[in-house]
N, C-alpha and C. Protein backbone atom coordinates (compact mmCIF):
# COMPACT_ATOMS: atom_id res chain seq x y z
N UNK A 1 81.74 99.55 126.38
CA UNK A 1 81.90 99.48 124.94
C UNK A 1 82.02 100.88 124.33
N UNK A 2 81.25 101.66 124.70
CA UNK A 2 81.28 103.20 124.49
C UNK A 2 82.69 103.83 124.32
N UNK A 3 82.93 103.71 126.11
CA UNK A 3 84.21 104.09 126.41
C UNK A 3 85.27 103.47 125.62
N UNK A 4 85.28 102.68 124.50
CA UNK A 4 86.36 102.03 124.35
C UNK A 4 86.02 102.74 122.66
N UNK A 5 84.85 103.12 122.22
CA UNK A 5 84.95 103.60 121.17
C UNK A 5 85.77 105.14 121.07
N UNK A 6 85.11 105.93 122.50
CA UNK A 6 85.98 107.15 122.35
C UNK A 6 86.79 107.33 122.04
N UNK A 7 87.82 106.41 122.71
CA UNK A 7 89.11 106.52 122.78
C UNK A 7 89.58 106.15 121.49
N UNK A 8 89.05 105.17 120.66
CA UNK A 8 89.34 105.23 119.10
C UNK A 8 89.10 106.21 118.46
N UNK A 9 87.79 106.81 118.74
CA UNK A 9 87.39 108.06 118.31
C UNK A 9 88.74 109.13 118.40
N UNK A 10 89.00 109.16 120.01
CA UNK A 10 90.33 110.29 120.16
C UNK A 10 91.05 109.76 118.82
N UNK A 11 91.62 108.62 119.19
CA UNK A 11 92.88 108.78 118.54
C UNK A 11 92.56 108.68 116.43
N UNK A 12 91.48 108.54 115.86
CA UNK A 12 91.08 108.27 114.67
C UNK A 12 90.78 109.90 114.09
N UNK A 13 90.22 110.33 115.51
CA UNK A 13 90.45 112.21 115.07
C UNK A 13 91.41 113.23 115.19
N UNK A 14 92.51 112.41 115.95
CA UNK A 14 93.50 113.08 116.12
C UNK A 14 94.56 113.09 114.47
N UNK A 15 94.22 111.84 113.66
CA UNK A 15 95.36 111.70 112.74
C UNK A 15 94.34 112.14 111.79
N UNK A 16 93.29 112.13 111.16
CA UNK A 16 92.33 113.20 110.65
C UNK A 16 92.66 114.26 110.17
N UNK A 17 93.12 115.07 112.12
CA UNK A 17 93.10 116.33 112.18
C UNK A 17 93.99 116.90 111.57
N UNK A 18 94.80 115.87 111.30
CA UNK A 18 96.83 115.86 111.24
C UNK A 18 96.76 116.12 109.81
N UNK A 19 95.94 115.84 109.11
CA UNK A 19 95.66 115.71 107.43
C UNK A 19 95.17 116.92 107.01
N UNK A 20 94.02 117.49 107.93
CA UNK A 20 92.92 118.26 107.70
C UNK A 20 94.39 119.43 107.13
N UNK A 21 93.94 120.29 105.94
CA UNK A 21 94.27 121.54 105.99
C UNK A 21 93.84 122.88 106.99
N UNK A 22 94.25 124.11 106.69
CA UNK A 22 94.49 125.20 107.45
C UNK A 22 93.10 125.55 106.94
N UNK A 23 92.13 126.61 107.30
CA UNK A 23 90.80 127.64 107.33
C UNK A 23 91.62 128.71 106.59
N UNK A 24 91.51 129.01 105.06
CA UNK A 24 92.08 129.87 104.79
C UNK A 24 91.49 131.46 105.30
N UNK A 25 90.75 132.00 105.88
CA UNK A 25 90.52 133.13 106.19
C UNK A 25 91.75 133.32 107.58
N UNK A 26 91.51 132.67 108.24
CA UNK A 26 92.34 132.94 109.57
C UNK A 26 93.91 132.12 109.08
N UNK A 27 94.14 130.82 108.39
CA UNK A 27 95.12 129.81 108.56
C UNK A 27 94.70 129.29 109.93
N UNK A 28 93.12 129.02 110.26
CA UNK A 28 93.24 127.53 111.36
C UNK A 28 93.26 126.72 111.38
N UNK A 29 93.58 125.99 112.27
CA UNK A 29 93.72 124.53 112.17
C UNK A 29 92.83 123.65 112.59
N UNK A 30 92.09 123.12 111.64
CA UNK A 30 90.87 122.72 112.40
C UNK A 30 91.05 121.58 113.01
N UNK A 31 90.70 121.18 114.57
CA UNK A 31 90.78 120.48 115.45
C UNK A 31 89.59 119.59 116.11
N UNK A 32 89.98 118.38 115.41
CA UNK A 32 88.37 117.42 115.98
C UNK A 32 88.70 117.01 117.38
N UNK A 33 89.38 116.10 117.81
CA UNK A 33 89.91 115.65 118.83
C UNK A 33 89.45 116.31 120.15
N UNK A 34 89.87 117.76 120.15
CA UNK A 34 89.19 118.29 121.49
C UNK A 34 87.32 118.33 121.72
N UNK A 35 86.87 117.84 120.47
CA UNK A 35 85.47 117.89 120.46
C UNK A 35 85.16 116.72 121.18
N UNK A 36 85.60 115.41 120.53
CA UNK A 36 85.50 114.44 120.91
C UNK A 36 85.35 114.26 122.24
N UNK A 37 86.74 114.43 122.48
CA UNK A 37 86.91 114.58 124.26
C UNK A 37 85.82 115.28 125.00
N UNK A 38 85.64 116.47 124.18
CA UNK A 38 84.91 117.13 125.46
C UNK A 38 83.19 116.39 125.45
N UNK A 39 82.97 115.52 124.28
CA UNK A 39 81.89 114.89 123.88
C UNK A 39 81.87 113.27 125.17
N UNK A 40 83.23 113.09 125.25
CA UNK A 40 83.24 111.73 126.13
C UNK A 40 83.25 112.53 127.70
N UNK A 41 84.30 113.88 128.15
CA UNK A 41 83.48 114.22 129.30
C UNK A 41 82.17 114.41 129.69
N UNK A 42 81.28 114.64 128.91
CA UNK A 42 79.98 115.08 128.73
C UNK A 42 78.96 113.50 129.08
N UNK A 43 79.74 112.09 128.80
CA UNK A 43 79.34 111.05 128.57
C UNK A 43 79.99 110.07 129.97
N UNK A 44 80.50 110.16 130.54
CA UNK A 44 80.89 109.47 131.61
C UNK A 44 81.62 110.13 132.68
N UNK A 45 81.81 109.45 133.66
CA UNK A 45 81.98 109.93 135.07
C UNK A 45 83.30 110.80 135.23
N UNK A 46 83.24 111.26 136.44
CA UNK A 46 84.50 112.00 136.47
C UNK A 46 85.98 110.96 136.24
N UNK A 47 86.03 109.81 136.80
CA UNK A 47 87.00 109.22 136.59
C UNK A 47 87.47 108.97 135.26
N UNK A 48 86.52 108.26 134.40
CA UNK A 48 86.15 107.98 132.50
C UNK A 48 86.61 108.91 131.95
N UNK A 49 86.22 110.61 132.56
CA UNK A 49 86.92 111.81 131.91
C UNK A 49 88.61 112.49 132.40
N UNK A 50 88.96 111.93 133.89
CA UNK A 50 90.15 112.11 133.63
C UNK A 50 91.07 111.06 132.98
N UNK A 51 90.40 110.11 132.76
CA UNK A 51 91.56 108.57 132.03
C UNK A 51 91.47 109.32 130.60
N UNK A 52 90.42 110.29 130.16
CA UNK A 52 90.16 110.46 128.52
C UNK A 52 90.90 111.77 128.50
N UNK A 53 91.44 112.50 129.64
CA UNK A 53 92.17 114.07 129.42
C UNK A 53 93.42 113.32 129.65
N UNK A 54 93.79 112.33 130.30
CA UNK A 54 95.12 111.71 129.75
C UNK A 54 94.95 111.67 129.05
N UNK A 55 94.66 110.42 128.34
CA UNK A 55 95.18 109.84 126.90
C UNK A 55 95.33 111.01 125.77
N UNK A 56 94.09 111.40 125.58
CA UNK A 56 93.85 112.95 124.98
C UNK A 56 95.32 113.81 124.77
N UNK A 57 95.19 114.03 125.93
CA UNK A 57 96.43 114.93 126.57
C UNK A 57 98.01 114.38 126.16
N UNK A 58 98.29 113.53 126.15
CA UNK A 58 99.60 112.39 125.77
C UNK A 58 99.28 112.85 124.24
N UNK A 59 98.08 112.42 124.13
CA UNK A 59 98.34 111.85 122.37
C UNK A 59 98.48 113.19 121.12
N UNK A 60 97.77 114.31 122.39
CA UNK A 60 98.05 115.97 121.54
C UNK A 60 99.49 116.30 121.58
N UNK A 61 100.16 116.33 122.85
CA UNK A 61 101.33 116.29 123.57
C UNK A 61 101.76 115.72 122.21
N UNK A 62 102.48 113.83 122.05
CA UNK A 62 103.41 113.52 121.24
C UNK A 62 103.19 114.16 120.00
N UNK A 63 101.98 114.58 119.53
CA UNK A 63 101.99 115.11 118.14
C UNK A 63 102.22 116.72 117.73
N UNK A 64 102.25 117.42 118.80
CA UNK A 64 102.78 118.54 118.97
C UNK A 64 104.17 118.81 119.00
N UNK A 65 104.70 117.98 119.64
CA UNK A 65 106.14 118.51 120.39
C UNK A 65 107.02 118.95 119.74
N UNK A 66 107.99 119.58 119.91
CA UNK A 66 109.07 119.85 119.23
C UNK A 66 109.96 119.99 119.47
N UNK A 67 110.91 119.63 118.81
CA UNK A 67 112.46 119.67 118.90
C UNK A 67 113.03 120.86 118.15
N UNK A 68 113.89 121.74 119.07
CA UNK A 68 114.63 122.73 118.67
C UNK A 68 116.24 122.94 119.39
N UNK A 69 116.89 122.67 118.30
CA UNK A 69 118.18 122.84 119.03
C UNK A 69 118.73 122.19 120.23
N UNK A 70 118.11 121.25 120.44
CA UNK A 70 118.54 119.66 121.01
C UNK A 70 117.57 119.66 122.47
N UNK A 71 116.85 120.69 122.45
CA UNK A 71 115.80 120.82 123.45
C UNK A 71 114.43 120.56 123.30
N UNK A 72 113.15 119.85 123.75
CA UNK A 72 111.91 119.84 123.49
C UNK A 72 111.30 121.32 123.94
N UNK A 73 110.32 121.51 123.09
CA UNK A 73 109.73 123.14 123.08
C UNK A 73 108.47 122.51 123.89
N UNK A 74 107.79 121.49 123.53
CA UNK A 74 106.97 121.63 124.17
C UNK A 74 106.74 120.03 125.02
N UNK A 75 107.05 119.73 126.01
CA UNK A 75 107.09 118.86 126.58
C UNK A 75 105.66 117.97 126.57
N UNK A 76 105.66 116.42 127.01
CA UNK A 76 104.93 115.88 126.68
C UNK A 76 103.99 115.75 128.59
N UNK A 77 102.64 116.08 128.19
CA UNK A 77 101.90 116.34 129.61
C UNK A 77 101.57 117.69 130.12
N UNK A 78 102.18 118.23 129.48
CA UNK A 78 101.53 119.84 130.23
C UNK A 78 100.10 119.64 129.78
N UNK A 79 99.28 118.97 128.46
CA UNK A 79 98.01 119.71 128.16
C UNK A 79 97.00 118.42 128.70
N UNK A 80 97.51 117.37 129.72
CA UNK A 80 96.86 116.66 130.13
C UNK A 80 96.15 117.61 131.50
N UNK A 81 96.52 118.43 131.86
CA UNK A 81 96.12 119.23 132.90
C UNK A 81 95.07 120.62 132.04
N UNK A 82 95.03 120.48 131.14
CA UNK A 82 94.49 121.56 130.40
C UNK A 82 93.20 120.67 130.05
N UNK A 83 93.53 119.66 129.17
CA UNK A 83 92.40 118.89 129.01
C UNK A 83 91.56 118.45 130.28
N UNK A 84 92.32 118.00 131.33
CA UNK A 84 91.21 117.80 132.98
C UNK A 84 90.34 118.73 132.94
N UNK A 85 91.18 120.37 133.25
CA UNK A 85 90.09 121.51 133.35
C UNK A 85 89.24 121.35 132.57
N UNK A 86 89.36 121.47 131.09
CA UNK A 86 88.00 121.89 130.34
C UNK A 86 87.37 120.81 130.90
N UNK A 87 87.80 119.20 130.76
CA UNK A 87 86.95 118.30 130.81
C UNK A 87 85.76 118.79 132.31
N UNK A 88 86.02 118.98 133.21
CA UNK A 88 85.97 119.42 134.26
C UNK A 88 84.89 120.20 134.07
N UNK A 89 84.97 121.50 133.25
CA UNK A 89 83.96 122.48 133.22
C UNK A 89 82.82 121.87 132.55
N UNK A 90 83.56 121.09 131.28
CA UNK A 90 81.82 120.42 130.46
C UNK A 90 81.41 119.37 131.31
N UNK A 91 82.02 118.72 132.19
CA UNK A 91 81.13 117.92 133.04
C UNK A 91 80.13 119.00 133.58
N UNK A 92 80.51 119.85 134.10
CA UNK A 92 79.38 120.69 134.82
C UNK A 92 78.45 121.28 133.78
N UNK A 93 78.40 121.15 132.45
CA UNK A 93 77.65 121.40 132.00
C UNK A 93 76.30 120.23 131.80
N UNK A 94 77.00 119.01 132.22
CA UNK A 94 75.96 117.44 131.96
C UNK A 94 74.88 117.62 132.37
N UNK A 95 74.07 118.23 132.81
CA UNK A 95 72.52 118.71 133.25
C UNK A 95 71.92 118.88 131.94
N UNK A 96 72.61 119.60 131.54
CA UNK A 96 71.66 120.56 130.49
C UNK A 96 71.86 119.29 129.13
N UNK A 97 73.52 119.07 129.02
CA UNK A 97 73.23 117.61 127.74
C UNK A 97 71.97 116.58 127.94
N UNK A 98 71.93 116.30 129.15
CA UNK A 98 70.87 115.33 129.45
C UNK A 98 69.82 115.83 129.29
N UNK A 99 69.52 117.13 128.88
CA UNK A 99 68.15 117.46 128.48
C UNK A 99 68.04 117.78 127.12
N UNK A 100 69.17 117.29 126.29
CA UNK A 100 69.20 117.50 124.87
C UNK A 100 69.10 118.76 124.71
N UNK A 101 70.07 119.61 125.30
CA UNK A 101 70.49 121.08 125.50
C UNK A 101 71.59 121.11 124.66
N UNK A 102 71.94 121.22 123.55
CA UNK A 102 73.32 120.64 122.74
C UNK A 102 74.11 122.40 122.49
N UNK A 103 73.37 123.35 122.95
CA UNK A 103 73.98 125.01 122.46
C UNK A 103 74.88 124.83 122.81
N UNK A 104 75.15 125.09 124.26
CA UNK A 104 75.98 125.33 125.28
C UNK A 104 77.00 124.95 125.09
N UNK A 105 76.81 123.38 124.58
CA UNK A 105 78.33 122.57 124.39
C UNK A 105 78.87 122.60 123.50
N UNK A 106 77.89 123.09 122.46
CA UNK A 106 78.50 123.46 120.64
C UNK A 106 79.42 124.60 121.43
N UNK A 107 78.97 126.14 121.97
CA UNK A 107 79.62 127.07 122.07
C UNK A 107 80.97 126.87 122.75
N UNK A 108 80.79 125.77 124.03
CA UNK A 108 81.96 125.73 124.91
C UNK A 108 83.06 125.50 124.16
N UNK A 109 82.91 123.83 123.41
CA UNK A 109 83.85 123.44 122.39
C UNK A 109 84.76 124.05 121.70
N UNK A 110 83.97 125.32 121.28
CA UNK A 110 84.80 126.33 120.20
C UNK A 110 85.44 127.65 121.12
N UNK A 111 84.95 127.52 122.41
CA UNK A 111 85.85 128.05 123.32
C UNK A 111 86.75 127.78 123.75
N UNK A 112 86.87 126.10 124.60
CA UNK A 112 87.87 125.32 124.66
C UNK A 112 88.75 125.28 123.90
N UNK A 113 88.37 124.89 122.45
CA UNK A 113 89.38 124.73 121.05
C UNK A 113 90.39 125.99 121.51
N UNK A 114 89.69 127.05 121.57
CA UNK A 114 90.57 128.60 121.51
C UNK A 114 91.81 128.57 122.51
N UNK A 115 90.74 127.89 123.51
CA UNK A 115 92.02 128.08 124.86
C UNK A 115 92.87 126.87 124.96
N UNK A 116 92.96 125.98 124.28
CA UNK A 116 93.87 124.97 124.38
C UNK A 116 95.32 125.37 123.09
N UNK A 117 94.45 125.64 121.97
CA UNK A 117 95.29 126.29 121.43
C UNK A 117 96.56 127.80 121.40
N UNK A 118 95.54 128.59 122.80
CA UNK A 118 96.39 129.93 123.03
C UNK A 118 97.22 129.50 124.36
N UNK A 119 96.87 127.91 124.92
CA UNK A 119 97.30 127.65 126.26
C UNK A 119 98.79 127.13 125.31
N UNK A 120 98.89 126.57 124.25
CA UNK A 120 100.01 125.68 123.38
C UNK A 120 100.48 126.65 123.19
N UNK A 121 100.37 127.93 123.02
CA UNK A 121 100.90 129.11 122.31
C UNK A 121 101.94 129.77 123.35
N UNK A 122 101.09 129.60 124.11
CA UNK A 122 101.77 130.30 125.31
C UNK A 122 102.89 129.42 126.18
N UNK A 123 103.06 128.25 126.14
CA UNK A 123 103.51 127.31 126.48
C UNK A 123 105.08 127.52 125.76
N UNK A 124 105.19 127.59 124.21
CA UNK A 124 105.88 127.74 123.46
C UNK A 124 106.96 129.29 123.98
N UNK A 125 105.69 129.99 123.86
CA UNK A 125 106.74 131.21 123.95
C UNK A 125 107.37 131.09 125.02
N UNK A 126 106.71 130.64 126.82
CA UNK A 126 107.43 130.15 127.83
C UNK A 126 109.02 129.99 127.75
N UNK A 127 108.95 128.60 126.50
CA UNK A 127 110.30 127.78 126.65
C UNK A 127 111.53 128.79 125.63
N UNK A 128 110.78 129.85 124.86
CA UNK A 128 111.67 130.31 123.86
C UNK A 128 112.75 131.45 124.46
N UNK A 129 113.90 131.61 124.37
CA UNK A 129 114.39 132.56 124.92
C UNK A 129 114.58 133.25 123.37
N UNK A 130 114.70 134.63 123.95
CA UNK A 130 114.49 135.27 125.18
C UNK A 130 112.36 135.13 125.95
N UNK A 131 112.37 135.77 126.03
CA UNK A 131 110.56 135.58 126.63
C UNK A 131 110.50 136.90 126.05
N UNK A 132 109.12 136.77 125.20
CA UNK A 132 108.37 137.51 124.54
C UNK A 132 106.89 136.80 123.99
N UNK A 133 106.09 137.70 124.37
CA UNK A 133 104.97 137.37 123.76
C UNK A 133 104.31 137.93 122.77
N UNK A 134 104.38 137.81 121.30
CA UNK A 134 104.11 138.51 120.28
C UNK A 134 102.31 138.32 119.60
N UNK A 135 101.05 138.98 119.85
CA UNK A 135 99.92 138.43 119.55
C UNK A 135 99.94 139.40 118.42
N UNK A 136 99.98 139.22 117.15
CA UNK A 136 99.88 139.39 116.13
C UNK A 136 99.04 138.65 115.77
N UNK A 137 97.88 139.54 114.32
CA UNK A 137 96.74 139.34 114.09
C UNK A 137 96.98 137.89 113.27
N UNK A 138 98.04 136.94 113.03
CA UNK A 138 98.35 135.95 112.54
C UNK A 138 97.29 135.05 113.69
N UNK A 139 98.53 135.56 115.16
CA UNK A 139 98.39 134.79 116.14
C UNK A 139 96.84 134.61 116.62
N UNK A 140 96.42 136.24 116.62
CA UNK A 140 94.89 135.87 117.17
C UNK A 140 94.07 135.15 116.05
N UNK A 141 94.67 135.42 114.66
CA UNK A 141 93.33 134.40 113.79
C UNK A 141 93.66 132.81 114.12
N UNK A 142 94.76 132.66 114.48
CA UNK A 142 94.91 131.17 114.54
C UNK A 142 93.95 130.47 115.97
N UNK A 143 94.57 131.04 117.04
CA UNK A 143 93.57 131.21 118.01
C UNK A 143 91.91 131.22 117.85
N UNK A 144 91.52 132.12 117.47
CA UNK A 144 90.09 132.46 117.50
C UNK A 144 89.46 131.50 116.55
N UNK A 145 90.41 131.42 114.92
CA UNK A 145 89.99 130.82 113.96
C UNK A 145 89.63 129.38 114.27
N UNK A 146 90.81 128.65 115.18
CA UNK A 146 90.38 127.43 116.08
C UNK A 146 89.08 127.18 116.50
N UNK A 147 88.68 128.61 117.48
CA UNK A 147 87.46 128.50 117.74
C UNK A 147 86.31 128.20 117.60
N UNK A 148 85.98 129.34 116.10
CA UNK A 148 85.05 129.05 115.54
C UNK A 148 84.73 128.32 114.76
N UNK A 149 86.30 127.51 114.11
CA UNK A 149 86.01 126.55 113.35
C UNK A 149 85.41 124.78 113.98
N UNK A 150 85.48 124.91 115.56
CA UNK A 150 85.34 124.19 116.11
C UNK A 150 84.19 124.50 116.18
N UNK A 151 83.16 125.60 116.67
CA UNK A 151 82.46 125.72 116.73
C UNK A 151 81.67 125.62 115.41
N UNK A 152 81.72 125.36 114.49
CA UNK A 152 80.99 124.79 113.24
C UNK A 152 80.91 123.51 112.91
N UNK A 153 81.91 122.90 113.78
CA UNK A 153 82.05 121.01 113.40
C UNK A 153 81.41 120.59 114.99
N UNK A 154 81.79 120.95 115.61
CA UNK A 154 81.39 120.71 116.89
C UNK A 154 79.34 119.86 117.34
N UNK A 155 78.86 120.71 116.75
CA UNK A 155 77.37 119.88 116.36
C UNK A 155 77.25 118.78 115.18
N UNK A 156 78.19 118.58 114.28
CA UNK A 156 78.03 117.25 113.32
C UNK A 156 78.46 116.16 114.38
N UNK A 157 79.95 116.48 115.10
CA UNK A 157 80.39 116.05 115.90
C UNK A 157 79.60 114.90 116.73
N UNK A 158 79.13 115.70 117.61
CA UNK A 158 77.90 115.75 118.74
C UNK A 158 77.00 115.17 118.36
N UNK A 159 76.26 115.30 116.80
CA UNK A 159 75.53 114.19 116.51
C UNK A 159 75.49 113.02 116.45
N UNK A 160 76.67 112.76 115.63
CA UNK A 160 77.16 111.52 114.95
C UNK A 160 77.84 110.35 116.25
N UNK A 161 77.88 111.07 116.90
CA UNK A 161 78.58 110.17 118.87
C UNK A 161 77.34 109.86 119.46
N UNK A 162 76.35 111.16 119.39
CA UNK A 162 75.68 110.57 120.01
C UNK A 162 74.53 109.57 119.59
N UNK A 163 74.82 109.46 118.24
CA UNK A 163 73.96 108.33 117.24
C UNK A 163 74.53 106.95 117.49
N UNK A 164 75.55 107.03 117.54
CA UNK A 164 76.67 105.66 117.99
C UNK A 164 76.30 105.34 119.24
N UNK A 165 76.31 106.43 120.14
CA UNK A 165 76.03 105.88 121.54
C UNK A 165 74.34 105.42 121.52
N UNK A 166 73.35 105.83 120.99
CA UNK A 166 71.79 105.45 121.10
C UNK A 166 72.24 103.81 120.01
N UNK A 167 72.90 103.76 118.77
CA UNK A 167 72.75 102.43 118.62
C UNK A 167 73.19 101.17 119.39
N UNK A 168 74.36 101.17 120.06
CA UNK A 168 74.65 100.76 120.97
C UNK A 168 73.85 100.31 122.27
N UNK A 169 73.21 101.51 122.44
CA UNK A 169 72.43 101.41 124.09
C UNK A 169 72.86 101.96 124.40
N UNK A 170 74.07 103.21 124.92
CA UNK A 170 74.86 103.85 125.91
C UNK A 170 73.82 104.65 126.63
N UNK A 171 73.86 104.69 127.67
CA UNK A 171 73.37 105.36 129.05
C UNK A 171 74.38 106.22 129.11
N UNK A 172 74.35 107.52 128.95
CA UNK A 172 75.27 108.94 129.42
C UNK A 172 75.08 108.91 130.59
N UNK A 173 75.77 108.57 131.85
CA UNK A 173 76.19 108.92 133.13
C UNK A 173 75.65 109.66 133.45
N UNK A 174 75.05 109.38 134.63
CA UNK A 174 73.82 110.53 135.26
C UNK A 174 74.62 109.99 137.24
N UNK A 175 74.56 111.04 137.58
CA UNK A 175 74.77 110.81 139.13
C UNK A 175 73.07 110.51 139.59
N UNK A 176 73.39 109.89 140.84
CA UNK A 176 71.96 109.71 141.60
C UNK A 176 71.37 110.49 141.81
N UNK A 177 71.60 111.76 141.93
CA UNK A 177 70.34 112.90 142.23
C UNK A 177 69.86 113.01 140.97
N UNK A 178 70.27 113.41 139.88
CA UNK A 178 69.81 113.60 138.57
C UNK A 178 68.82 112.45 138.24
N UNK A 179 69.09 111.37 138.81
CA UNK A 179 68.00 110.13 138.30
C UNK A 179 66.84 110.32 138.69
N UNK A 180 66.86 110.90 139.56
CA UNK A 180 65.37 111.15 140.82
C UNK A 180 65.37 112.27 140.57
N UNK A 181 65.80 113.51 139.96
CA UNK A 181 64.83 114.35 139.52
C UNK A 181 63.55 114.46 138.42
């Protein structure tokens, strides 16, 4: 039941996000969706988290993409492999969530945010001819600004999921050694 909320969750924060305006200090874009996600890796097994860096991944993908000059700029699936990794790393952080350790994952989040966004960035310039990579202080506030703006929503986030998941009943996925410690 959980798992089936996430995934509403993904996609209810993804069109949100689509609304949300820019962080006028930097122009970021503030981004719920990758919280989420990295909130449902944090919450179920490795398998649960690569079915959620698909969908994730697809559903950033179609809303990104672009068409330029009869070519897509940014193809649909490259950030399903971006989303695995992070998912990947905050699984290895699930020790410490299970001890109601919530820093770590506030900070990662707004790290992740950064690098998914400079991974899209970079992706772009890839497909643009000629190849150039221009990081102008636009570019790094958008980047960074991602970050930290993630990193400020990222604990309401985190609350509010994991309030849903305690009314519910959800059991956060624990492997067998962790049970017996």
């Amino acid at each position: 039941m959980f798992f089936l909320i996430i995934v509403a969750a993904l996609f209810l924060s993804m069109v949100v996000q689509h609304f949300l305006g820019a962080v006028p200090p930097w122009e970021a874009r503030v981004f719920i969706m990758p919280i989420v996600f990295l909130y449902g890796a944090l919450s179920f097994s490795t398998g649960g988290m690569l079915f959620l860096a698909f969908v994730g991944g697809v559903m950033w993908d179609l809303l990104h993409s672009q068409w330029i000059e009869d070519t897509v700029e940014l193809g649909v699936g490259w950030s399903v492999i971006v989303y695995a990794v992070l998912g990947a790393l905050m699984s290895g952080l699930r020790p410490l969530f299970i001890r109601k350790r919530w820093e770590v994952h506030c900070l990662f989040s707004g790290f992740a945010t950064a690098v998914l966004v400079a991974a899209e960035y970079l992706m772009i310039s890839l497909r643009r001819e000629p190849l150039r990579f221009e990081f102008s202080p636009l570019i790094w506030g958008r980047i960074f600004g991602a970050g930290v703006v993630a990193l400020a929503v990222s604990p309401l986030i985190f609350f509010v999921l994991s309030y849903i998941a305690r009314l519910i009943g959800h059991q956060h996925y624990r492997p067998e050694r962790e049970v017996e410690e």
